[in-house]
N, C-alpha and C. Protein backbone atom coordinates (compact mmCIF):
# COMPACT_ATOMS: atom_id res chain seq x y z
N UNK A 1 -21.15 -14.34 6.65
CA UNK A 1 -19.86 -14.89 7.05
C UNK A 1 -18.99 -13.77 7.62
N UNK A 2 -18.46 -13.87 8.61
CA UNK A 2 -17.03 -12.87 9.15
C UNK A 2 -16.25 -13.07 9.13
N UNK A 3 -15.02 -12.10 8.69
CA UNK A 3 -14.09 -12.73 8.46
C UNK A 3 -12.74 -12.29 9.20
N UNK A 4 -11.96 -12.52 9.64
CA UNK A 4 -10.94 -11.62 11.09
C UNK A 4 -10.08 -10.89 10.00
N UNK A 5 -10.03 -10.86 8.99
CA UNK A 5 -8.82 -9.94 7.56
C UNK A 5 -9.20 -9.07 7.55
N UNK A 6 -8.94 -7.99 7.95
CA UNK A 6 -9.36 -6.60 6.83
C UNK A 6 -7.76 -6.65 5.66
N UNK A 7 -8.31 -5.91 4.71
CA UNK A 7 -7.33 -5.95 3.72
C UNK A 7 -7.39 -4.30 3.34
N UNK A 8 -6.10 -4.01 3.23
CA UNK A 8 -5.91 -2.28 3.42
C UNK A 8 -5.21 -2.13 1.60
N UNK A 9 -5.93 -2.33 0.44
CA UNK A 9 -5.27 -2.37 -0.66
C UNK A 9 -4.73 -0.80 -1.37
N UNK A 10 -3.64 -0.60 -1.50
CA UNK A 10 -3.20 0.92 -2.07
C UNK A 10 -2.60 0.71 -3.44
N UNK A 11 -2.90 1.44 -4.46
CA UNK A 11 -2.45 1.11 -5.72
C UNK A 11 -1.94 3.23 -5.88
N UNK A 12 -0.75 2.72 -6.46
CA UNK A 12 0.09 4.09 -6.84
C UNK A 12 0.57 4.02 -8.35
N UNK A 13 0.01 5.28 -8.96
CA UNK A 13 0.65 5.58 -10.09
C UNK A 13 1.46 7.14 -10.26
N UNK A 14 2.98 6.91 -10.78
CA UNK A 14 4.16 7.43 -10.50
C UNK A 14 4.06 8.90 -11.19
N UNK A 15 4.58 9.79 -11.17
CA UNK A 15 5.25 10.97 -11.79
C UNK A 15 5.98 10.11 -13.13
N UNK A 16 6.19 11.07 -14.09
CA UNK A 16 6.88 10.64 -15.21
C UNK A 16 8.38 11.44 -14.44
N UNK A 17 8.55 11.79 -13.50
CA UNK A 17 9.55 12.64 -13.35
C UNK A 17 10.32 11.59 -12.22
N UNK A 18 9.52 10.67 -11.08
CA UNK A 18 10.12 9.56 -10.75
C UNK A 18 11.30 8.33 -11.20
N UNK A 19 12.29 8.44 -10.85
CA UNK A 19 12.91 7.53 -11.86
C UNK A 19 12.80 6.16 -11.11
N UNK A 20 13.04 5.00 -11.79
CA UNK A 20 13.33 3.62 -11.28
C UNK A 20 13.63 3.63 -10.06
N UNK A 21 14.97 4.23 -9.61
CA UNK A 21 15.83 3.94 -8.15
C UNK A 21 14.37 3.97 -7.25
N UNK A 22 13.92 5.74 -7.25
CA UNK A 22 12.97 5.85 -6.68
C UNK A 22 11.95 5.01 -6.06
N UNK A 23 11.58 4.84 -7.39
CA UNK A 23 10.50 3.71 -7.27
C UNK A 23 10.76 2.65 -6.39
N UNK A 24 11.73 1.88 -6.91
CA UNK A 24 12.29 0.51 -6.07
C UNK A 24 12.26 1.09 -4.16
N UNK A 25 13.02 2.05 -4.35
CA UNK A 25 13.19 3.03 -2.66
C UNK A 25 12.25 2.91 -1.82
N UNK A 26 10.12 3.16 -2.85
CA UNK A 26 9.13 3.38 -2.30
C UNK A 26 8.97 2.01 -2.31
N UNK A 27 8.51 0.64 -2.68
CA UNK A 27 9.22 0.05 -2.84
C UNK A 27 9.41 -1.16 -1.35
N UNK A 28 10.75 -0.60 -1.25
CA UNK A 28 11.65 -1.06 -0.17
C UNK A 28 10.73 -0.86 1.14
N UNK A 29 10.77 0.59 0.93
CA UNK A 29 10.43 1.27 2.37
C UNK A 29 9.05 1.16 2.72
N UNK A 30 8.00 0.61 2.04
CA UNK A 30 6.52 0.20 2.55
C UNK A 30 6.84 -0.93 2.61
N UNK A 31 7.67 -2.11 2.28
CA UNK A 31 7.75 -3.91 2.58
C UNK A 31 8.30 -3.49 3.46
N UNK A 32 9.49 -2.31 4.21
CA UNK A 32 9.56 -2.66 5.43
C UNK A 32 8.63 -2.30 6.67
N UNK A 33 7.54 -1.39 5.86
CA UNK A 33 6.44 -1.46 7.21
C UNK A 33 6.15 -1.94 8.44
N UNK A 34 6.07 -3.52 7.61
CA UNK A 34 5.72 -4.92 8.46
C UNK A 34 6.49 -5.11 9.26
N UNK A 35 7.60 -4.89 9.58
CA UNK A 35 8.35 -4.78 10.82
C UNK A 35 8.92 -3.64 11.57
N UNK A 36 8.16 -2.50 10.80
CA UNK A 36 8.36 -1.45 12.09
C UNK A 36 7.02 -1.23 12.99
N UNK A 37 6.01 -1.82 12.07
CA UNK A 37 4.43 -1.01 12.81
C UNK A 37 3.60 -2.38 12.99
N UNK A 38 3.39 -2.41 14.52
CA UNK A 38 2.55 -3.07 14.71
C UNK A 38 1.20 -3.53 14.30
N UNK A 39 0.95 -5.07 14.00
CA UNK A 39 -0.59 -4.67 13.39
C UNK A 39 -0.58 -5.57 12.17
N UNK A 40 0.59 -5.32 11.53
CA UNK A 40 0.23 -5.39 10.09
C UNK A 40 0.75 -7.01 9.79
N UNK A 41 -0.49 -8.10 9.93
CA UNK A 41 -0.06 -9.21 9.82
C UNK A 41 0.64 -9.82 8.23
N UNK A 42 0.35 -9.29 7.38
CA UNK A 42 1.01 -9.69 5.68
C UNK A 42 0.96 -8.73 5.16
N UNK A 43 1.97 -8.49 4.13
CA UNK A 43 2.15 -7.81 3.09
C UNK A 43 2.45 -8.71 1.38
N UNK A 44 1.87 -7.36 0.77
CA UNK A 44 2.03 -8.54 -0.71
C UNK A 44 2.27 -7.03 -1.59
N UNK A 45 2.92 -7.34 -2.68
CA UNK A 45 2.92 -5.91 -3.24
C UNK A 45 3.32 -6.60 -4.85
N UNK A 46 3.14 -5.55 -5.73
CA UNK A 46 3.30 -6.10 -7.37
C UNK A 46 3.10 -4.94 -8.43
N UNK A 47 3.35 -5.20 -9.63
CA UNK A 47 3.32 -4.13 -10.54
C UNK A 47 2.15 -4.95 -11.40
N UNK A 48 1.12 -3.56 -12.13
CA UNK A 48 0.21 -4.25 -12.76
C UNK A 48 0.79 -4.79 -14.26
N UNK A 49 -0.03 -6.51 -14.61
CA UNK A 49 0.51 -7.25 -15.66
C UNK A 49 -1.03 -7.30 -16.23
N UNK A 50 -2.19 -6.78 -15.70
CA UNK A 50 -3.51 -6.79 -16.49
C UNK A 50 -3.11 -6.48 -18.30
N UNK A 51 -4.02 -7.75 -18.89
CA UNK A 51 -3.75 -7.10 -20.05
C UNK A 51 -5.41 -6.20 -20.44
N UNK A 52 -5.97 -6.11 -19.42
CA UNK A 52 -7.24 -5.00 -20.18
C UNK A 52 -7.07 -3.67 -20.17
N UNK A 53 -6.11 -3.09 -19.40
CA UNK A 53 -5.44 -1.69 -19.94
C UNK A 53 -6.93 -0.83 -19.11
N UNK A 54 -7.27 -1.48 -17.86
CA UNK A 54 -8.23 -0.35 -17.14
C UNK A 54 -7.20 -0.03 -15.48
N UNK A 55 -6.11 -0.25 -15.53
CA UNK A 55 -5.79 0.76 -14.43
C UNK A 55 -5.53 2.15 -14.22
N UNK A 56 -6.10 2.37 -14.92
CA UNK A 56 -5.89 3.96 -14.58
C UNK A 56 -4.78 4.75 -14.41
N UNK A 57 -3.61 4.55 -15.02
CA UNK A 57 -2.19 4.96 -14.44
C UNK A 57 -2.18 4.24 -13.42
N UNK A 58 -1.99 3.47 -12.84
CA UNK A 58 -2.19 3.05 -11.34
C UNK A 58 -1.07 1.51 -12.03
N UNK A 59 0.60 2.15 -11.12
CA UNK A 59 1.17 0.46 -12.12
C UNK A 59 1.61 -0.42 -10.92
N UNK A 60 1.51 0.03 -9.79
CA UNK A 60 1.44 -0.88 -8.63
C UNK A 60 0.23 -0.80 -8.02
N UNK A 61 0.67 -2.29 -6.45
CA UNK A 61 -0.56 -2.80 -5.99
C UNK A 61 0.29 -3.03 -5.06
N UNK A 62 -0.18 -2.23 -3.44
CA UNK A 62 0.11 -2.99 -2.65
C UNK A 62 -0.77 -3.36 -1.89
N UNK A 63 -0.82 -4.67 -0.66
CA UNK A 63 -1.90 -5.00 -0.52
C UNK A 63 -1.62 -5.47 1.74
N UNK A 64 -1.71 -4.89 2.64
CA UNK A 64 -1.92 -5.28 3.85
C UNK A 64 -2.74 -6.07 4.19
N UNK A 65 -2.58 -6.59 5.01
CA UNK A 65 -3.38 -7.28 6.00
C UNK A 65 -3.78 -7.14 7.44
N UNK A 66 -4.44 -6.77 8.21
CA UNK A 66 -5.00 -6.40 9.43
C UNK A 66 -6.00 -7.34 10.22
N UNK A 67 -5.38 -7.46 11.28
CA UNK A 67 -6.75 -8.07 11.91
C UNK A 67 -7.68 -7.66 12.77
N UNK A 68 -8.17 -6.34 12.84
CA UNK A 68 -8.64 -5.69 13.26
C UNK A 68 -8.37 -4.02 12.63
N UNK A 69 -9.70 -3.46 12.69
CA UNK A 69 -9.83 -2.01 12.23
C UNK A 69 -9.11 -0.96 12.98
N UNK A 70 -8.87 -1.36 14.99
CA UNK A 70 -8.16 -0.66 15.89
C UNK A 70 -6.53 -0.94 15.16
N UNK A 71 -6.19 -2.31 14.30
CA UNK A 71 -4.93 -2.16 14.03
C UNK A 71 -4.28 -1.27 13.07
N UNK A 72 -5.30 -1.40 12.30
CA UNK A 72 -5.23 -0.47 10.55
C UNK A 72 -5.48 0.91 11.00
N UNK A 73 -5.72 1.13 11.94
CA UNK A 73 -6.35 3.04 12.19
C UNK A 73 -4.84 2.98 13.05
N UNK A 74 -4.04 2.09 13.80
CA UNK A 74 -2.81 2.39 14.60
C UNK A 74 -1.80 2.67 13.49
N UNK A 75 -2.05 1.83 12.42
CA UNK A 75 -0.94 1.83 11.18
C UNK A 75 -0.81 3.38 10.52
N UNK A 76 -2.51 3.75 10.57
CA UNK A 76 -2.35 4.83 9.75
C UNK A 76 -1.83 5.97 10.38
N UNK A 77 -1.62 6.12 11.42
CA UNK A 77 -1.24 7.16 12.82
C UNK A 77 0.12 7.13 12.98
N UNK A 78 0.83 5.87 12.59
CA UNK A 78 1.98 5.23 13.39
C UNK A 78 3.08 6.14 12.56
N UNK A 79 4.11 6.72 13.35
CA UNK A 79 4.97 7.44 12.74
C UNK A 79 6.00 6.94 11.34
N UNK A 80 6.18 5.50 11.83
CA UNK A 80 6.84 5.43 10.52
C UNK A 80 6.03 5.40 9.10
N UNK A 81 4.67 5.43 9.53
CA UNK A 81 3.93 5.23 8.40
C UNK A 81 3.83 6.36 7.52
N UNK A 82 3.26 7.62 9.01
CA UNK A 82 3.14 9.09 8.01
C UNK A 82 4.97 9.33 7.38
N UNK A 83 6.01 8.70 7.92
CA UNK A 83 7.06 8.93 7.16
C UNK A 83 7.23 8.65 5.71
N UNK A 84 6.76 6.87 5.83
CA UNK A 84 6.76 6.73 4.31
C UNK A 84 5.56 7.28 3.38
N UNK A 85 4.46 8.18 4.34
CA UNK A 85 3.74 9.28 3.40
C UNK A 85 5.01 10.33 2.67
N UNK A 86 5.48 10.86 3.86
CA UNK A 86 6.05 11.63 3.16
C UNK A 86 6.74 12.08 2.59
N UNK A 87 7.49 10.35 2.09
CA UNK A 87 8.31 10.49 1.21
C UNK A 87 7.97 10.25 -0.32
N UNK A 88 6.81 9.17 -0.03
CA UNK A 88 6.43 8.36 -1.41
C UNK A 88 5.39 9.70 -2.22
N UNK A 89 4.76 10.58 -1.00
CA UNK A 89 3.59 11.86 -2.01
C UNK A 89 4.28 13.14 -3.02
N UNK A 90 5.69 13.21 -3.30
CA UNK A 90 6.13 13.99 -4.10
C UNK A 90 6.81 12.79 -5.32
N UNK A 91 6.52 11.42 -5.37
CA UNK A 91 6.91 10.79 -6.20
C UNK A 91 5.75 10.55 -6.95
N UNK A 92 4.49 10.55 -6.39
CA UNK A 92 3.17 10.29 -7.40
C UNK A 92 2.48 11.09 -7.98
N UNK A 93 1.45 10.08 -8.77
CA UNK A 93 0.81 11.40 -9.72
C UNK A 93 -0.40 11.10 -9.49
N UNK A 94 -0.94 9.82 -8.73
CA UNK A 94 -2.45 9.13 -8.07
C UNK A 94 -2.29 8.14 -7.31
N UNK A 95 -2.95 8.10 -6.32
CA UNK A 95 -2.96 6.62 -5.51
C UNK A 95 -4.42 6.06 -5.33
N UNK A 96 -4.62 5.76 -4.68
CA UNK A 96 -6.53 4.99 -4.41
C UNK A 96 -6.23 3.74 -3.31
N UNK A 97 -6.99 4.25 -2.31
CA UNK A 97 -7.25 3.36 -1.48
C UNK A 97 -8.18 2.56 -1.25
N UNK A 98 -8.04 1.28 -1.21
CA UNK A 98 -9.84 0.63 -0.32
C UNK A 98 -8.87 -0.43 0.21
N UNK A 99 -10.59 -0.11 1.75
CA UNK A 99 -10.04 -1.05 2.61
C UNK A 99 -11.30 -2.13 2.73
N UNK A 100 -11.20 -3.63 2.97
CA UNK A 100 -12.52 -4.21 3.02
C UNK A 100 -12.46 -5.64 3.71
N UNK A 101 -13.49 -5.89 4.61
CA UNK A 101 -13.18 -7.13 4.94
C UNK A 101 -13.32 -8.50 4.11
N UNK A 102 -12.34 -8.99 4.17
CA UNK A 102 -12.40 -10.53 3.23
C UNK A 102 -13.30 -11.62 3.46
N UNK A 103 -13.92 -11.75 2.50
CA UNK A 103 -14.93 -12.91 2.66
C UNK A 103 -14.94 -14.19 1.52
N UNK A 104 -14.64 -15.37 1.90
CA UNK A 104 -14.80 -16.38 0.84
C UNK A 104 -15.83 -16.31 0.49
C-alpha cells in the first residue's frame, strides 16, 4: 500500500533548568511552523500521559505531516526552521526523531 503522508515525529525531553514559560515558548514557536514553512500539511503536538513509564525523559510529542520527502528535506533547510533549532537546543536534555511513511 502507498501512502502520500510522510509523518516527521520529534519527541523532546527538557533540561531541569528549563522553566514552564520556556517550554510553552518552544511550544508556541514549532505550532507556528505551519504557517511560516511551506510543506508542512498538519501539525499535532502533546505532552506524554503513557502510564507505562517507557519514555525515556522524552515528555513531549510533536508530530508533522508532509506530503512528500522534497517537502520535509525543504522544512528541514528552511530558515525559520533552523531558527526554532536554535532556540529550542539549549532548552533540552534529548530529542529523537523518526520519520515514516503512513500506512493503514
Amino acid at each position: 500500500m502507498t501512502s502520500t503522508k510522510l509523518r516527521h515525529v520529534v519527541l523532546f525531553g527538557f533540561k531541569p533548568s528549563a522553566s514552564e514559560a520556556q517550554v510553552d515558548e518552544l511550544v508556541t514557536r514549532f505550532r507556528a511552523l505551519r504557517g511560516l514553512v511551506p510543506g508542512i500539511d498538519a501539525f499535532e503536538c502533546g505532552t506524554n500521559s503513557s502510564p507505562e513509564g517507557l519514555g525515556q525523559g522524552h515528555s513531549h510529542c510533536f508530530t508533522l505531516t508532509f506530503a512528500s520527502d522534497a517537502a520535509r528535506d525543504g522544512y528541514l533547510v528552511h530558515p525559520d526552521h533552523q531558527a526554532f533549532v536554535k532556540f529550542a537546543g539549549p532548552l533540552l536534555e534529548k530529542s529523537l526523531v523518526v520519520d515514516y511513511w503512513a500506512q493503514a
